[in-house]
PDB file of N, CA and C in Angstrom:
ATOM      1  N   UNK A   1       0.828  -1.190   0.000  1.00  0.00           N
ATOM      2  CA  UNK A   1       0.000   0.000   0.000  1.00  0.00           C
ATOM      3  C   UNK A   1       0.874   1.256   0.000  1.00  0.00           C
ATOM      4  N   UNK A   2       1.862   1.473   1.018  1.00  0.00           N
ATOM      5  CA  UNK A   2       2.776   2.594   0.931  1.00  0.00           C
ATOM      6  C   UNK A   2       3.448   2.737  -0.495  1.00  0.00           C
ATOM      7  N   UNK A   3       4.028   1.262  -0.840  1.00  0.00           N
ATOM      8  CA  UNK A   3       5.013   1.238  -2.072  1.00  0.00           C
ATOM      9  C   UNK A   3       4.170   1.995  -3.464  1.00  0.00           C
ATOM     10  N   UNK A   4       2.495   1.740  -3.062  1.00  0.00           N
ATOM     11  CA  UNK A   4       2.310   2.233  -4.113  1.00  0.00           C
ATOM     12  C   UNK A   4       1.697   4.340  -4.070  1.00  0.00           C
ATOM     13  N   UNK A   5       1.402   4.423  -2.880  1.00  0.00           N
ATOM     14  CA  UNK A   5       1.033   5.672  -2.809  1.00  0.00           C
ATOM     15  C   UNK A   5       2.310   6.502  -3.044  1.00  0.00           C
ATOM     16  N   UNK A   6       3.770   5.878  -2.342  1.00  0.00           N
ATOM     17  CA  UNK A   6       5.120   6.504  -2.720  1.00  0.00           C
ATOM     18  C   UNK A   6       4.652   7.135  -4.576  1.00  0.00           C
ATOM     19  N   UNK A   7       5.063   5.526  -5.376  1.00  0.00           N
ATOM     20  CA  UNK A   7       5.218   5.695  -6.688  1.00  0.00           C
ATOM     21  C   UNK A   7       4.063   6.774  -7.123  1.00  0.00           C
ATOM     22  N   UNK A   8       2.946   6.645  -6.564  1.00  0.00           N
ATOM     23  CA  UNK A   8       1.746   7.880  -6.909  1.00  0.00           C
ATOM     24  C   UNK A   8       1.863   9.428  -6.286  1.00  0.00           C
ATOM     25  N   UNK A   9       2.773   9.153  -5.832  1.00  0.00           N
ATOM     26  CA  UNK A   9       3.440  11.055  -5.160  1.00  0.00           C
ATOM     27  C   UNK A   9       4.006  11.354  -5.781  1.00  0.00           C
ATOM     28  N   UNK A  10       4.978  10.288  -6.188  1.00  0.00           N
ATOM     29  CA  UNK A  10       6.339  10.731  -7.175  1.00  0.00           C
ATOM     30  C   UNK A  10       5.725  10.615  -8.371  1.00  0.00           C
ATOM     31  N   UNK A  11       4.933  10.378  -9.119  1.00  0.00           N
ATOM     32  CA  UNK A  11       4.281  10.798 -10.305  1.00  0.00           C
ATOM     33  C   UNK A  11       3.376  11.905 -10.344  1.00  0.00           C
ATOM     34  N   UNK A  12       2.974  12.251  -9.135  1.00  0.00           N
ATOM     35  CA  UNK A  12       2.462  13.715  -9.061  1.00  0.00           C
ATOM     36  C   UNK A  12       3.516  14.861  -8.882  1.00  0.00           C
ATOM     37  N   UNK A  13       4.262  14.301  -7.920  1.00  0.00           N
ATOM     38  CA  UNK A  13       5.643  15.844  -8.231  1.00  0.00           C
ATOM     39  C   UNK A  13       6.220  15.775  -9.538  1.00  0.00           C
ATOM     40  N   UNK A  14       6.114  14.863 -10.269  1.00  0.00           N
ATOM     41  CA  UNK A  14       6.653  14.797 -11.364  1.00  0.00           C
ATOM     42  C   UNK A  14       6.247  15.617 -12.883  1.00  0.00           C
ATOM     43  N   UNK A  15       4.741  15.208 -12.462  1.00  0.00           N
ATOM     44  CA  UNK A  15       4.014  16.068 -13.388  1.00  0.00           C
ATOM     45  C   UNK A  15       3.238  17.078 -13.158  1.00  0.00           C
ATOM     46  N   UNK A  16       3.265  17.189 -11.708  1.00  0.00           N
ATOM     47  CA  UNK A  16       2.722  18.716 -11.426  1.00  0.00           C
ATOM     48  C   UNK A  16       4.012  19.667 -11.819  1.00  0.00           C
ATOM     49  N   UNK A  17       5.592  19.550 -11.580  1.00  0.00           N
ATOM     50  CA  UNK A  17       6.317  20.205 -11.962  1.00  0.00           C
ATOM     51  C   UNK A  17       6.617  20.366 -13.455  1.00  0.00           C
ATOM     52  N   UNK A  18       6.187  19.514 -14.580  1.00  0.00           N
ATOM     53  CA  UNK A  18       6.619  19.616 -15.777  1.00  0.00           C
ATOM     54  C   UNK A  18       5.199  20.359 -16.394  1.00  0.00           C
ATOM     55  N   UNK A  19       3.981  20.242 -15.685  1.00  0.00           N
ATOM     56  CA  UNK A  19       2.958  20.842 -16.491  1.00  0.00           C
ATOM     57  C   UNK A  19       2.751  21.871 -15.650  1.00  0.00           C
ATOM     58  N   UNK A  20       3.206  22.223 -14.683  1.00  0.00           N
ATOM     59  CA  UNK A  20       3.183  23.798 -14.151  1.00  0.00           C
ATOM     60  C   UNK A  20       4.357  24.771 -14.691  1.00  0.00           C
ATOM     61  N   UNK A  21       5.329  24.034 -15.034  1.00  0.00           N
ATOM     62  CA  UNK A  21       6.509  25.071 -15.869  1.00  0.00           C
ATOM     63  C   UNK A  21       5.814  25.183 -17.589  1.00  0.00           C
ATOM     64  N   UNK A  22       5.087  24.213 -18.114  1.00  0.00           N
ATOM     65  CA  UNK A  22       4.189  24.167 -19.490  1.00  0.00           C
ATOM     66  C   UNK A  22       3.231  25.561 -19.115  1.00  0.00           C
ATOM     67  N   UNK A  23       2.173  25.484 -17.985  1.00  0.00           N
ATOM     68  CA  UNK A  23       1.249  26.188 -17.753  1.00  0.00           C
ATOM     69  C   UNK A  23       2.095  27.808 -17.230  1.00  0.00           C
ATOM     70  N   UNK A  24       3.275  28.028 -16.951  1.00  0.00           N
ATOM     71  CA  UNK A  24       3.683  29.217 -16.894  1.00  0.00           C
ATOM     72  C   UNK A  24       3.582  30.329 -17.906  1.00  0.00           C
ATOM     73  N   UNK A  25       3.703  29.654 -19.271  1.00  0.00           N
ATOM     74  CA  UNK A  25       3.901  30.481 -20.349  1.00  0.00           C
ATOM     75  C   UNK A  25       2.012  30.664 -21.003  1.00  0.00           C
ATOM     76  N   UNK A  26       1.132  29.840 -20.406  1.00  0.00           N
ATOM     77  CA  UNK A  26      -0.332  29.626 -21.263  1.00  0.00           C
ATOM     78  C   UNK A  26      -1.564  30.384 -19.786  1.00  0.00           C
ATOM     79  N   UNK A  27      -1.127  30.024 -18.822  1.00  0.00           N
ATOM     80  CA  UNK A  27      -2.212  30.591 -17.668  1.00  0.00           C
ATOM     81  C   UNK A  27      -1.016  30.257 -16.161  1.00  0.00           C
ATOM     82  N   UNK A  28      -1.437  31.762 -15.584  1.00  0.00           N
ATOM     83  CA  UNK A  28      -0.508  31.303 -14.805  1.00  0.00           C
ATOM     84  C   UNK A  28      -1.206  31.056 -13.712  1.00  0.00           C
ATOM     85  N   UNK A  29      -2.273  31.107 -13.258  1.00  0.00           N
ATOM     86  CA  UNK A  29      -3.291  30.902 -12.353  1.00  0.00           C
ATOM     87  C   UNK A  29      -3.419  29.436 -12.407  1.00  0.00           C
ATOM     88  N   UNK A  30      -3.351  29.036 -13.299  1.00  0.00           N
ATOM     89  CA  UNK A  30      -3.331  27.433 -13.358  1.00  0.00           C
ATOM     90  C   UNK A  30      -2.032  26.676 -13.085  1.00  0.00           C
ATOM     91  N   UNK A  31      -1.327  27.469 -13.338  1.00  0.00           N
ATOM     92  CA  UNK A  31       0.015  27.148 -13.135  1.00  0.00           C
ATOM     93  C   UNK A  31       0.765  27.109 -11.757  1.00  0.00           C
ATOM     94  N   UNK A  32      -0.169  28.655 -11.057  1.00  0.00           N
ATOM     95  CA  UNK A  32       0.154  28.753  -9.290  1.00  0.00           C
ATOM     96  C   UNK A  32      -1.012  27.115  -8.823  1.00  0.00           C
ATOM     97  N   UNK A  33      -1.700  26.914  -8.913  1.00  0.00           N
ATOM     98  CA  UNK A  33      -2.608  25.889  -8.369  1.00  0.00           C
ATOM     99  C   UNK A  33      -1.504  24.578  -8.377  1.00  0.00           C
ATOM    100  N   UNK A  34      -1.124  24.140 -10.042  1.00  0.00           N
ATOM    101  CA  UNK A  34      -0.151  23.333  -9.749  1.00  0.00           C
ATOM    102  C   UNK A  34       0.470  23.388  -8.869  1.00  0.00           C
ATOM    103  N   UNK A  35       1.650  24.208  -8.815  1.00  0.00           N
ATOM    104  CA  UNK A  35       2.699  24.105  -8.158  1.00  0.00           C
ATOM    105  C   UNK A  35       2.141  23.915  -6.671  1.00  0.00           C
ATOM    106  N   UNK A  36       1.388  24.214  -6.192  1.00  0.00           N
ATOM    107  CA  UNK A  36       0.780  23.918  -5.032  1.00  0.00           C
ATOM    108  C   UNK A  36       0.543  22.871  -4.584  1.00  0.00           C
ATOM    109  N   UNK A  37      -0.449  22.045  -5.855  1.00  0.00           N
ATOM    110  CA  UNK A  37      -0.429  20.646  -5.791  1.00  0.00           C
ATOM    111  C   UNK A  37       0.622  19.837  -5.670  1.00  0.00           C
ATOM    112  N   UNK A  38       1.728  20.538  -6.043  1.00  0.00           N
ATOM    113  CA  UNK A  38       3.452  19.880  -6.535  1.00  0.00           C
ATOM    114  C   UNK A  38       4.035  20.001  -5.016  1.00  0.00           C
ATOM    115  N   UNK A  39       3.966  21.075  -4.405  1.00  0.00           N
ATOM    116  CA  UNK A  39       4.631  21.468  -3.382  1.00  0.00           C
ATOM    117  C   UNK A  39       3.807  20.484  -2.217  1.00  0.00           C
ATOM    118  N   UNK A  40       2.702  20.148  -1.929  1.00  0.00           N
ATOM    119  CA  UNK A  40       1.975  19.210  -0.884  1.00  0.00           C
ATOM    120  C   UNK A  40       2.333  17.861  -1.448  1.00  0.00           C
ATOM    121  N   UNK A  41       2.172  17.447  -2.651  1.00  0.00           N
ATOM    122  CA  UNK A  41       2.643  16.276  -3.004  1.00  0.00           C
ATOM    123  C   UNK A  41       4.357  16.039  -2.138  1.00  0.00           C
ATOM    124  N   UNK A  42       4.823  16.856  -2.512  1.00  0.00           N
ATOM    125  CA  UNK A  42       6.761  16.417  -2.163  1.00  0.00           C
ATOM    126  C   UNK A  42       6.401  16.629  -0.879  1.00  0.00           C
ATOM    127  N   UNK A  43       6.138  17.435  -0.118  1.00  0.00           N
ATOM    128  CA  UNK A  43       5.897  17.379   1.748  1.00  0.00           C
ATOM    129  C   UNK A  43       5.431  16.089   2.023  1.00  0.00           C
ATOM    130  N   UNK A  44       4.285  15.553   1.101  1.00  0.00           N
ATOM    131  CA  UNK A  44       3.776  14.320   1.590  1.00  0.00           C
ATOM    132  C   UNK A  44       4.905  12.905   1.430  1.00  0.00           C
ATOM    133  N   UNK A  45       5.580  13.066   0.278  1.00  0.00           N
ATOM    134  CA  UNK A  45       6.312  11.920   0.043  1.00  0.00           C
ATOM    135  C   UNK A  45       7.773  12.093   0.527  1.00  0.00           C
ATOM    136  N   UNK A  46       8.215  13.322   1.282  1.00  0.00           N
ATOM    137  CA  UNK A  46       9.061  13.361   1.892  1.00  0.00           C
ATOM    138  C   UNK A  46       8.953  12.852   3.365  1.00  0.00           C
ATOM    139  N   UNK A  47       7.604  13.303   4.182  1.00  0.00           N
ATOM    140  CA  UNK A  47       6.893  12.754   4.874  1.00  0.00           C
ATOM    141  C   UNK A  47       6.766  10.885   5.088  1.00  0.00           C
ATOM    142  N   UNK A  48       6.595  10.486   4.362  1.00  0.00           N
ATOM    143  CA  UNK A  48       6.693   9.470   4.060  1.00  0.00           C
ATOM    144  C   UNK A  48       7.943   8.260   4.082  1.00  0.00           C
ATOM    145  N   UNK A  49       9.147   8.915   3.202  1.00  0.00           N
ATOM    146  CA  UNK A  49      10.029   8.377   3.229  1.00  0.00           C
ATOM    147  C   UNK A  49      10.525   8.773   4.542  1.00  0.00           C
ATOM    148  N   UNK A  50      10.556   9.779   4.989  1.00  0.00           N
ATOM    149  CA  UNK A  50      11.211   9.921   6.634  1.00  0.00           C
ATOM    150  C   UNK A  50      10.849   9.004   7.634  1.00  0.00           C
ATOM    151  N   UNK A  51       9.185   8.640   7.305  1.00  0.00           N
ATOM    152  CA  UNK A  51       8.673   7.835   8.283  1.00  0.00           C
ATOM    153  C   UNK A  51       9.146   6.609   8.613  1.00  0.00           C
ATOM    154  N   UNK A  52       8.848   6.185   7.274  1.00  0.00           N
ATOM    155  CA  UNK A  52       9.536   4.577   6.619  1.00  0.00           C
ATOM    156  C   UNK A  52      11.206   4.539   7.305  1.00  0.00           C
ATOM    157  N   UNK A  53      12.226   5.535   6.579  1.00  0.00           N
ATOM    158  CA  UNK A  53      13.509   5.114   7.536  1.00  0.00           C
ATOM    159  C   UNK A  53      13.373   5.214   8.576  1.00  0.00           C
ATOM    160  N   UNK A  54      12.544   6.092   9.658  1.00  0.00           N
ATOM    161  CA  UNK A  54      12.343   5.975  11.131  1.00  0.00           C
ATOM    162  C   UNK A  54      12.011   4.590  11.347  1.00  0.00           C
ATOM    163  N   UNK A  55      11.034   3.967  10.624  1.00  0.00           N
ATOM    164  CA  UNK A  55      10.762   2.890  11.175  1.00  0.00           C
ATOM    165  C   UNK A  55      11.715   1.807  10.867  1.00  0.00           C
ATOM    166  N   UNK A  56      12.664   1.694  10.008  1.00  0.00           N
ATOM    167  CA  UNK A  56      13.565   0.541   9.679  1.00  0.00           C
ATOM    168  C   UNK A  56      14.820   1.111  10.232  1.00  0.00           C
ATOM    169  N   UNK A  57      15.122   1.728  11.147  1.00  0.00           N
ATOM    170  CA  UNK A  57      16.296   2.537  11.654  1.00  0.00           C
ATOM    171  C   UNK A  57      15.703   1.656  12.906  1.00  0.00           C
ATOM    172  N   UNK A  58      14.369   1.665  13.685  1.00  0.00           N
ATOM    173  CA  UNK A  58      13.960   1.268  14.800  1.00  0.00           C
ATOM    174  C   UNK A  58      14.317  -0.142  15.175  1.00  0.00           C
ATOM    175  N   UNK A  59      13.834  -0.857  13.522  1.00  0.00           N
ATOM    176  CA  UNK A  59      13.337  -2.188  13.462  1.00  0.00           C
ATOM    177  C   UNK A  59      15.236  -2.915  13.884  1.00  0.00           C
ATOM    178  N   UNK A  60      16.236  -2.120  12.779  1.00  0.00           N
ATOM    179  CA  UNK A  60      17.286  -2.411  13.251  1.00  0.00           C
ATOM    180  C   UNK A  60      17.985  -2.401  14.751  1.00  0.00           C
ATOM    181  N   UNK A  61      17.523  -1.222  15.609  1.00  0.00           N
ATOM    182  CA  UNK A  61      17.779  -1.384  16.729  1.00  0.00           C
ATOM    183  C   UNK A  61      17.612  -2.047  17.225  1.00  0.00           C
ATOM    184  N   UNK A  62      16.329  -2.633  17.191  1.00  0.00           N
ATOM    185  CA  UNK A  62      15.403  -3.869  18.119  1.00  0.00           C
ATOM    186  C   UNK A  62      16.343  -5.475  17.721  1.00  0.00           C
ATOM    187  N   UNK A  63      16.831  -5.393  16.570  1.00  0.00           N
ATOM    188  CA  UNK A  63      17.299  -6.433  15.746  1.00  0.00           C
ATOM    189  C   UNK A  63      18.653  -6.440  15.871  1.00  0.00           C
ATOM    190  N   UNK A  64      19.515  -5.889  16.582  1.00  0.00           N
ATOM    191  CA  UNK A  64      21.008  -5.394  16.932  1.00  0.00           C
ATOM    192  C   UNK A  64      21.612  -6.952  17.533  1.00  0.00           C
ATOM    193  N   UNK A  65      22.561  -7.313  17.060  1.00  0.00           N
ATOM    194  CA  UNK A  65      23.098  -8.566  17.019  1.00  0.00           C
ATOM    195  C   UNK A  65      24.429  -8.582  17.356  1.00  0.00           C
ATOM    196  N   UNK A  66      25.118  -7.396  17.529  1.00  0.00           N
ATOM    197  CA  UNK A  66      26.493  -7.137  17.579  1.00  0.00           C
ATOM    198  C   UNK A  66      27.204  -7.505  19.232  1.00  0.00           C
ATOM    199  N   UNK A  67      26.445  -7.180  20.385  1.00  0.00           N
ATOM    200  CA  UNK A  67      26.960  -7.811  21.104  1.00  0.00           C
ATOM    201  C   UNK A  67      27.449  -8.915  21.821  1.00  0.00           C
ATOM    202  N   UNK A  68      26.643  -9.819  20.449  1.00  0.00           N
ATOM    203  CA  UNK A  68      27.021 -11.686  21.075  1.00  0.00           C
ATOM    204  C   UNK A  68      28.363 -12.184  20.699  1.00  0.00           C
TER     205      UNK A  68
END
């Protein structure tokens, strides 16, 4: 479920940034909305990936094998 909402963020920053730099030169009102959409998208999937290494940074602690 994550693996796929990741890949669906990163196809929204992807193309909110290439069709909001398109929409700069044709409407730029449409173009500020993008980038908006672009800018919550990357918070979210930065969000995300932070979470994910928090949690496999944890999982390793718990899983620490080095003192035997």
């Amino acid at each position: 479920m994550r693996d796929k909402l990741k890949l669906f963020l990163l196809a929204v920053v992807i193309l909110g940034q290439v069709i909001g730099a398109i929409l700069l030169f044709v409407h730029v009102v449409l173009a500020v909305i993008f980038y908006i959409i672009y800018g919550i998208a990357l918070i979210l999937l930065f969000w995300l990936l932070i979470k994910e290494r928090l949690k496999e940074k944890k999982e390793d602690e718990e899983n620490d094998y080095r003192d035997y």
